[in-house]
N, C-alpha and C. Protein backbone atom coordinates (compact mmCIF):
# COMPACT_ATOMS: atom_id res chain seq x y z
N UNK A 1 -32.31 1.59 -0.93
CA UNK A 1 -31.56 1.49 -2.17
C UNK A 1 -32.55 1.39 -3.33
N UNK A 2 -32.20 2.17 -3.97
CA UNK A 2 -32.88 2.20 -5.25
C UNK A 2 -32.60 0.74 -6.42
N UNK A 3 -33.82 0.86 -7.25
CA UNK A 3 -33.58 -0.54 -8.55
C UNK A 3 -32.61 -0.03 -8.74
N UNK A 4 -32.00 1.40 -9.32
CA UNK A 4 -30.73 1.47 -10.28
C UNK A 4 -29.84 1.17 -9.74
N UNK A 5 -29.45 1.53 -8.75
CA UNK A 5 -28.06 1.50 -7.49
C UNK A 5 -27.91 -0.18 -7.47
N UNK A 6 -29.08 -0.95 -7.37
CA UNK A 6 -29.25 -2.52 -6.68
C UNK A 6 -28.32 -2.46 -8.66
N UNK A 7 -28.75 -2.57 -9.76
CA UNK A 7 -28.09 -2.67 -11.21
C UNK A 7 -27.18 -1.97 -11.14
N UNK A 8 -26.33 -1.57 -10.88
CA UNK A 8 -25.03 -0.77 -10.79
C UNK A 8 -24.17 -1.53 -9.90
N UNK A 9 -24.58 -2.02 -8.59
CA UNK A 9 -23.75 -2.54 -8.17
C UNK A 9 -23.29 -4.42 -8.87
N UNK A 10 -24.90 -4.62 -8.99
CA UNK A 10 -24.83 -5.80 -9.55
C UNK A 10 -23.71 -5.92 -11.13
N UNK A 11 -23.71 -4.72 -11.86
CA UNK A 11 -22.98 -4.78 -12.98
C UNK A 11 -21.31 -4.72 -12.79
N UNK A 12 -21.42 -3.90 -11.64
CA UNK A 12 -20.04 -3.83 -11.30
C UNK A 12 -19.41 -5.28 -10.98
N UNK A 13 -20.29 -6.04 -9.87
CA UNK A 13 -20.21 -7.38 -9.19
C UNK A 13 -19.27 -8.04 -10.98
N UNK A 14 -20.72 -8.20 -12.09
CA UNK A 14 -20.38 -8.87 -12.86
C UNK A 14 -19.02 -8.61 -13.40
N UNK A 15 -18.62 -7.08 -14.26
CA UNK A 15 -17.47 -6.78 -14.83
C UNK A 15 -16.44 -7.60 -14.11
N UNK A 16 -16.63 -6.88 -12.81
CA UNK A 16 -15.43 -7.87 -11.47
C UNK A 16 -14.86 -8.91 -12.02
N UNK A 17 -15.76 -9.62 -11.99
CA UNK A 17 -16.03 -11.40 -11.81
C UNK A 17 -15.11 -11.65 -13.09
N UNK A 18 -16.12 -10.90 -14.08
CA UNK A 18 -15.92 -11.48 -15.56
C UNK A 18 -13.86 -10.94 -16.10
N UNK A 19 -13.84 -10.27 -15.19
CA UNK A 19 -12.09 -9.70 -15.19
C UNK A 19 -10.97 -10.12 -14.97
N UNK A 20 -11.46 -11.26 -13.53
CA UNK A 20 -10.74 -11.80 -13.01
C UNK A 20 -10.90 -13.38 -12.78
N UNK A 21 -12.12 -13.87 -13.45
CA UNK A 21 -12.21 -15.40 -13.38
C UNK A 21 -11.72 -16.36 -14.39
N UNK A 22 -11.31 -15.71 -15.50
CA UNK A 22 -10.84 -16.26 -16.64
C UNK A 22 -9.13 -16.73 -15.94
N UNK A 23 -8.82 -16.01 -15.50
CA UNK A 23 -7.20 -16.12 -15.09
C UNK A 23 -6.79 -16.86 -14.25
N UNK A 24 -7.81 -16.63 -12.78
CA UNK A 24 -8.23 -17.71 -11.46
C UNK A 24 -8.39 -19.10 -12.46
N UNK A 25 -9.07 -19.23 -13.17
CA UNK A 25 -9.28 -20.39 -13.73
C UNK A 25 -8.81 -21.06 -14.57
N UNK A 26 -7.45 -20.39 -14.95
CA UNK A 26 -6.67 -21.24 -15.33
C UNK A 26 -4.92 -20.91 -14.94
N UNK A 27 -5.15 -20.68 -13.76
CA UNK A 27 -3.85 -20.36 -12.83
C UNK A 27 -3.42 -22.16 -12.93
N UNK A 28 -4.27 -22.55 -12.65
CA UNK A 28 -3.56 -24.04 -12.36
C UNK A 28 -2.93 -24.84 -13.82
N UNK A 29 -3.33 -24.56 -14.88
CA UNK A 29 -3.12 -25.22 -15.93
C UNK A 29 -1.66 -24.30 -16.58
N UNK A 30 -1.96 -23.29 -16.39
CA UNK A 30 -0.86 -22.08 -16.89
C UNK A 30 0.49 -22.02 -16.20
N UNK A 31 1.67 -22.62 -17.45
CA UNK A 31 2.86 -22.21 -16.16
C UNK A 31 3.41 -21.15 -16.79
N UNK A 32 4.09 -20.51 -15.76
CA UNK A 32 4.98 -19.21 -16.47
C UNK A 32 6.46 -19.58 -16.34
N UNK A 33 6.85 -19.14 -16.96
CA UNK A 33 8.18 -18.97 -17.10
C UNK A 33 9.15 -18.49 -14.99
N UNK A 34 9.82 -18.87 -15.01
CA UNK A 34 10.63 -19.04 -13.46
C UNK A 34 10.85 -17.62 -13.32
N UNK A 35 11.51 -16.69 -14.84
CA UNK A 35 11.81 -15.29 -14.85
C UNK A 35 10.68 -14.49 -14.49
N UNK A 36 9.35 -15.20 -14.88
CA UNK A 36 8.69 -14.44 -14.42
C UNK A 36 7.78 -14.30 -13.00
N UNK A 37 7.96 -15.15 -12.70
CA UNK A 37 7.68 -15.64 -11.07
C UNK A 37 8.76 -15.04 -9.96
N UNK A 38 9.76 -15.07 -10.62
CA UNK A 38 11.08 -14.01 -10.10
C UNK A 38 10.35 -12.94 -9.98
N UNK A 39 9.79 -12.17 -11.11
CA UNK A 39 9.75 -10.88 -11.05
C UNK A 39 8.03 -10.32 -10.38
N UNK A 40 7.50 -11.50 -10.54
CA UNK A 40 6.56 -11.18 -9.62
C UNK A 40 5.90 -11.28 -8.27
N UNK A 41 7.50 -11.59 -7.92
CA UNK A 41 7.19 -11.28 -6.12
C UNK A 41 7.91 -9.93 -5.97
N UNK A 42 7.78 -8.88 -6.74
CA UNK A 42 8.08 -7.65 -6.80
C UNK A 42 7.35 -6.49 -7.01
N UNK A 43 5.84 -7.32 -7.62
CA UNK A 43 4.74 -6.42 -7.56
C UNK A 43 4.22 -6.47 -6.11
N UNK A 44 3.78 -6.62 -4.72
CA UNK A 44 3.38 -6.56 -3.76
C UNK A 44 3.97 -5.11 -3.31
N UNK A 45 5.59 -5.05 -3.27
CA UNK A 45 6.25 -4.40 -2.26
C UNK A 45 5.91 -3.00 -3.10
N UNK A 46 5.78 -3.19 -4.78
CA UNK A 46 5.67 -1.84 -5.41
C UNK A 46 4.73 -1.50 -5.60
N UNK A 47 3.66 -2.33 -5.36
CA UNK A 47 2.30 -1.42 -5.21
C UNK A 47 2.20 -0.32 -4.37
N UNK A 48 2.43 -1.41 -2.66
CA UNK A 48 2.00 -0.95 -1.52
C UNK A 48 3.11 0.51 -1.88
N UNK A 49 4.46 0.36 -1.82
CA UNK A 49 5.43 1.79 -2.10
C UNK A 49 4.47 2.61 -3.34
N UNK A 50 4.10 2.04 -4.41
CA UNK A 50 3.04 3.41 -5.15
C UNK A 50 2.02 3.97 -3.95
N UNK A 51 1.24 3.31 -3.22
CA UNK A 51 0.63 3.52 -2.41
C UNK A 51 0.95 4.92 -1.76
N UNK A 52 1.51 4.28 -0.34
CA UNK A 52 2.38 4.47 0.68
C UNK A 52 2.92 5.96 0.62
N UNK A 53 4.36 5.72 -0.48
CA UNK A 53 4.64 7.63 -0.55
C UNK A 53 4.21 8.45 -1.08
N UNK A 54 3.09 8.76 -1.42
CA UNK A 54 1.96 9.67 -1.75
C UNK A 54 1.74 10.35 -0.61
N UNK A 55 1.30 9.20 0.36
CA UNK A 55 0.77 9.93 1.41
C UNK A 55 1.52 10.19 2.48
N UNK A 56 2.84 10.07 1.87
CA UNK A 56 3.93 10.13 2.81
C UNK A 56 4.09 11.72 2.76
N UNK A 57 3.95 12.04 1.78
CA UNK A 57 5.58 13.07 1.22
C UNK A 57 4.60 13.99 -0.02
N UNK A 58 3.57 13.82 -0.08
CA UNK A 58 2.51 14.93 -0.45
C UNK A 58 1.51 15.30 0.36
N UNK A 59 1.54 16.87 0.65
CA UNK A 59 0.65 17.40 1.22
C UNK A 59 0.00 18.57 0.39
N UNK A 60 -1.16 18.61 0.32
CA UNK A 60 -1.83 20.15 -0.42
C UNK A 60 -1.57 19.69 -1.56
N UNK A 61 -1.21 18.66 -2.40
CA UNK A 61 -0.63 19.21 -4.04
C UNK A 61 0.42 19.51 -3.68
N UNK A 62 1.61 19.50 -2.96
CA UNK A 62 2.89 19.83 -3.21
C UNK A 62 3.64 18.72 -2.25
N UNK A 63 5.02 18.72 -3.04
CA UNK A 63 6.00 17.86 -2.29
C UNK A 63 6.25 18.43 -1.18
N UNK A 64 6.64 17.74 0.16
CA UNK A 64 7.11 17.92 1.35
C UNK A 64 7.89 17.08 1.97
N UNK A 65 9.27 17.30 1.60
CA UNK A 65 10.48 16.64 2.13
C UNK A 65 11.21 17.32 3.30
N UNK A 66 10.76 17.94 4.12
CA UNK A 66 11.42 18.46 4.71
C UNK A 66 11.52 17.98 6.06
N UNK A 67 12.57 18.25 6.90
CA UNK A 67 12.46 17.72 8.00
C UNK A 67 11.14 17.88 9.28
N UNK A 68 10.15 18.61 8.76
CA UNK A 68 9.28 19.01 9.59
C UNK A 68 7.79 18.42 9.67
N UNK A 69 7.95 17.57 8.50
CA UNK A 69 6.63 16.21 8.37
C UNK A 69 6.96 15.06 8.61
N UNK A 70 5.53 15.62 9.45
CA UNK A 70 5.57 14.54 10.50
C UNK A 70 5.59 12.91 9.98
N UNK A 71 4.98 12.93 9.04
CA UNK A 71 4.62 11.46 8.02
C UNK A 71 6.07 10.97 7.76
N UNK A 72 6.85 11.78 7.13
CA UNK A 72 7.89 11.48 6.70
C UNK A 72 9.21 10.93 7.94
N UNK A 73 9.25 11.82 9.30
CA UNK A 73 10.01 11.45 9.96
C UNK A 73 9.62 10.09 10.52
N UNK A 74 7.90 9.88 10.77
CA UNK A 74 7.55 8.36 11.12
C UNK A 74 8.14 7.56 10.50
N UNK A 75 8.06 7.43 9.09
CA UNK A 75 8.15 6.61 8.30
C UNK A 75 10.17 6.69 8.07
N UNK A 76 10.44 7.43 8.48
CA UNK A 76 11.97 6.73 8.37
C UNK A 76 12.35 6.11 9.47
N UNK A 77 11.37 6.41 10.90
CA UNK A 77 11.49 5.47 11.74
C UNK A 77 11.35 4.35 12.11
N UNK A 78 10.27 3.96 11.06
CA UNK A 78 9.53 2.80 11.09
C UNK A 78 10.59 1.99 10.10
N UNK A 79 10.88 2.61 9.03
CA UNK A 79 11.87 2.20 7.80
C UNK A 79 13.25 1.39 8.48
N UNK A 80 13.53 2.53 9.90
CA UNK A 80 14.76 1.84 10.50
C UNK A 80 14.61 0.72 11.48
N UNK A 81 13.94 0.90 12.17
CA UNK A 81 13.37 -0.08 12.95
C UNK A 81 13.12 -1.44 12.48
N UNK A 82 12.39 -1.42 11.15
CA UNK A 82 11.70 -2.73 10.39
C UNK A 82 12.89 -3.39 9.72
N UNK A 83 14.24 -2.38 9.07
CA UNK A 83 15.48 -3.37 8.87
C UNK A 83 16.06 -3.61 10.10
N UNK A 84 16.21 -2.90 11.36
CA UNK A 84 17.12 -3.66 12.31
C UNK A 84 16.63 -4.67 12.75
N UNK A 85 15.89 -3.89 12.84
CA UNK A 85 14.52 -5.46 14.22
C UNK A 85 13.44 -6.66 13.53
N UNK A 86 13.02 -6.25 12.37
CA UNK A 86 12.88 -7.26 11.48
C UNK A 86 11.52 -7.74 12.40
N UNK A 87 10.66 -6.86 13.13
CA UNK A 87 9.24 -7.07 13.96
C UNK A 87 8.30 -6.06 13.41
N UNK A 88 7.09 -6.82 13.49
CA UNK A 88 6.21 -5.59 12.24
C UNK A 88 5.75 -5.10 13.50
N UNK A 89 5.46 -5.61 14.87
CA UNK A 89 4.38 -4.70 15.60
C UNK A 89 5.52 -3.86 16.20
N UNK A 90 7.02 -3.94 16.59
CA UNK A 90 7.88 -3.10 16.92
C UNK A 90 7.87 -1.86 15.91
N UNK A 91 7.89 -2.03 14.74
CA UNK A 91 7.96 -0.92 13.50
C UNK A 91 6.82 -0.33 13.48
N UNK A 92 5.35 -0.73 13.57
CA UNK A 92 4.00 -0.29 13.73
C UNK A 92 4.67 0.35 15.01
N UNK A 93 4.57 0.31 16.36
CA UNK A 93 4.72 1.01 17.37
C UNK A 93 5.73 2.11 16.93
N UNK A 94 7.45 1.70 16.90
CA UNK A 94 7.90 2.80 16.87
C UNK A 94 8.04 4.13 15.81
N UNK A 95 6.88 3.76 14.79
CA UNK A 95 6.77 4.39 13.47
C UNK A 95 5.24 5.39 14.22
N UNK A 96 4.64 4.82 14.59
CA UNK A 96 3.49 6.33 14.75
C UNK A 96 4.22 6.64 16.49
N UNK A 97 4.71 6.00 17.35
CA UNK A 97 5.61 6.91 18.28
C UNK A 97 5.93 8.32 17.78
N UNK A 98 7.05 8.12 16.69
CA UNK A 98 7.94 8.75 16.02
C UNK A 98 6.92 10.06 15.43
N UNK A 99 5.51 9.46 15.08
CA UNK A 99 4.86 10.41 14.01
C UNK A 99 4.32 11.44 14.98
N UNK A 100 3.85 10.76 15.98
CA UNK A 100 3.05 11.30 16.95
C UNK A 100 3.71 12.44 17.58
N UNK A 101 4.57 12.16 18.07
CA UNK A 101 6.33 13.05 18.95
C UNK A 101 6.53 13.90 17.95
N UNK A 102 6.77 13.65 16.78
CA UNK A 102 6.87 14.87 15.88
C UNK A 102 6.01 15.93 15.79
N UNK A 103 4.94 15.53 15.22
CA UNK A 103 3.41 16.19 14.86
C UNK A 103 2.95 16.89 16.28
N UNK A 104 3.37 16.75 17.42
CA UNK A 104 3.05 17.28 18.80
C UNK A 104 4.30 18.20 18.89
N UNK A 105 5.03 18.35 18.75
CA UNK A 105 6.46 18.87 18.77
C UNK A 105 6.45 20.37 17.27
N UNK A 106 5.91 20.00 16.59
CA UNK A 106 6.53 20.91 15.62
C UNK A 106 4.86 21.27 15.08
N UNK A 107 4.06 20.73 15.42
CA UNK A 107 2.58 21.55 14.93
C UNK A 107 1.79 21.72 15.84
């Protein structure tokens, strides 16, 4: 590793720090409002979903909804599974089952 790379990462380290320690550090003194504590156990599920269907349901630069991706049929399996059964390693299993059986089946 080079000096610059070793200062690049180190600057990054700092920005980091300096971004997120002001807030850490006064999480405890700071109350928010109840409405908003409501509404922020709603950022987790909508991240991971910004995440998530991207790589669901885009392939190449283009949408792919069709019944023939494979990503997509997993993931409504996993989708059904995780409301009936309410088990994450049952939904992990029967969600790449589902992907796998597809993607062998139709590609």
């Amino acid at each position: 590793m080079t000096l610059s790379e070793v200062g690049l990462i180190l600057g990054m380290t700092l920005v980091t720090f300096a971004i997120r320690y002001p807030v850490l550090a006064m999480s405890g003194r700071l109350r928010l409002p109840p409405r908003w504590l409501q509404a922020l156990n709603y950022v987790p599920p909508a991240v991971l979903t910004a995440i998530v269907v991207p790589a669901i349901v885009v392939q190449d630069d283009s949408l792919w909804l069709g019944w023939q991706n494979p990503r997509l049929m997993g993931a409504i399996a996993a989708l059904a599974i995780g409301l009936w059964r309410k088990n994450l390693l049952l939904t992990i299993v029967i969600g790449m089952a589902a992907f796998w059986l597809w993607q062998a089946v139709w590609n």
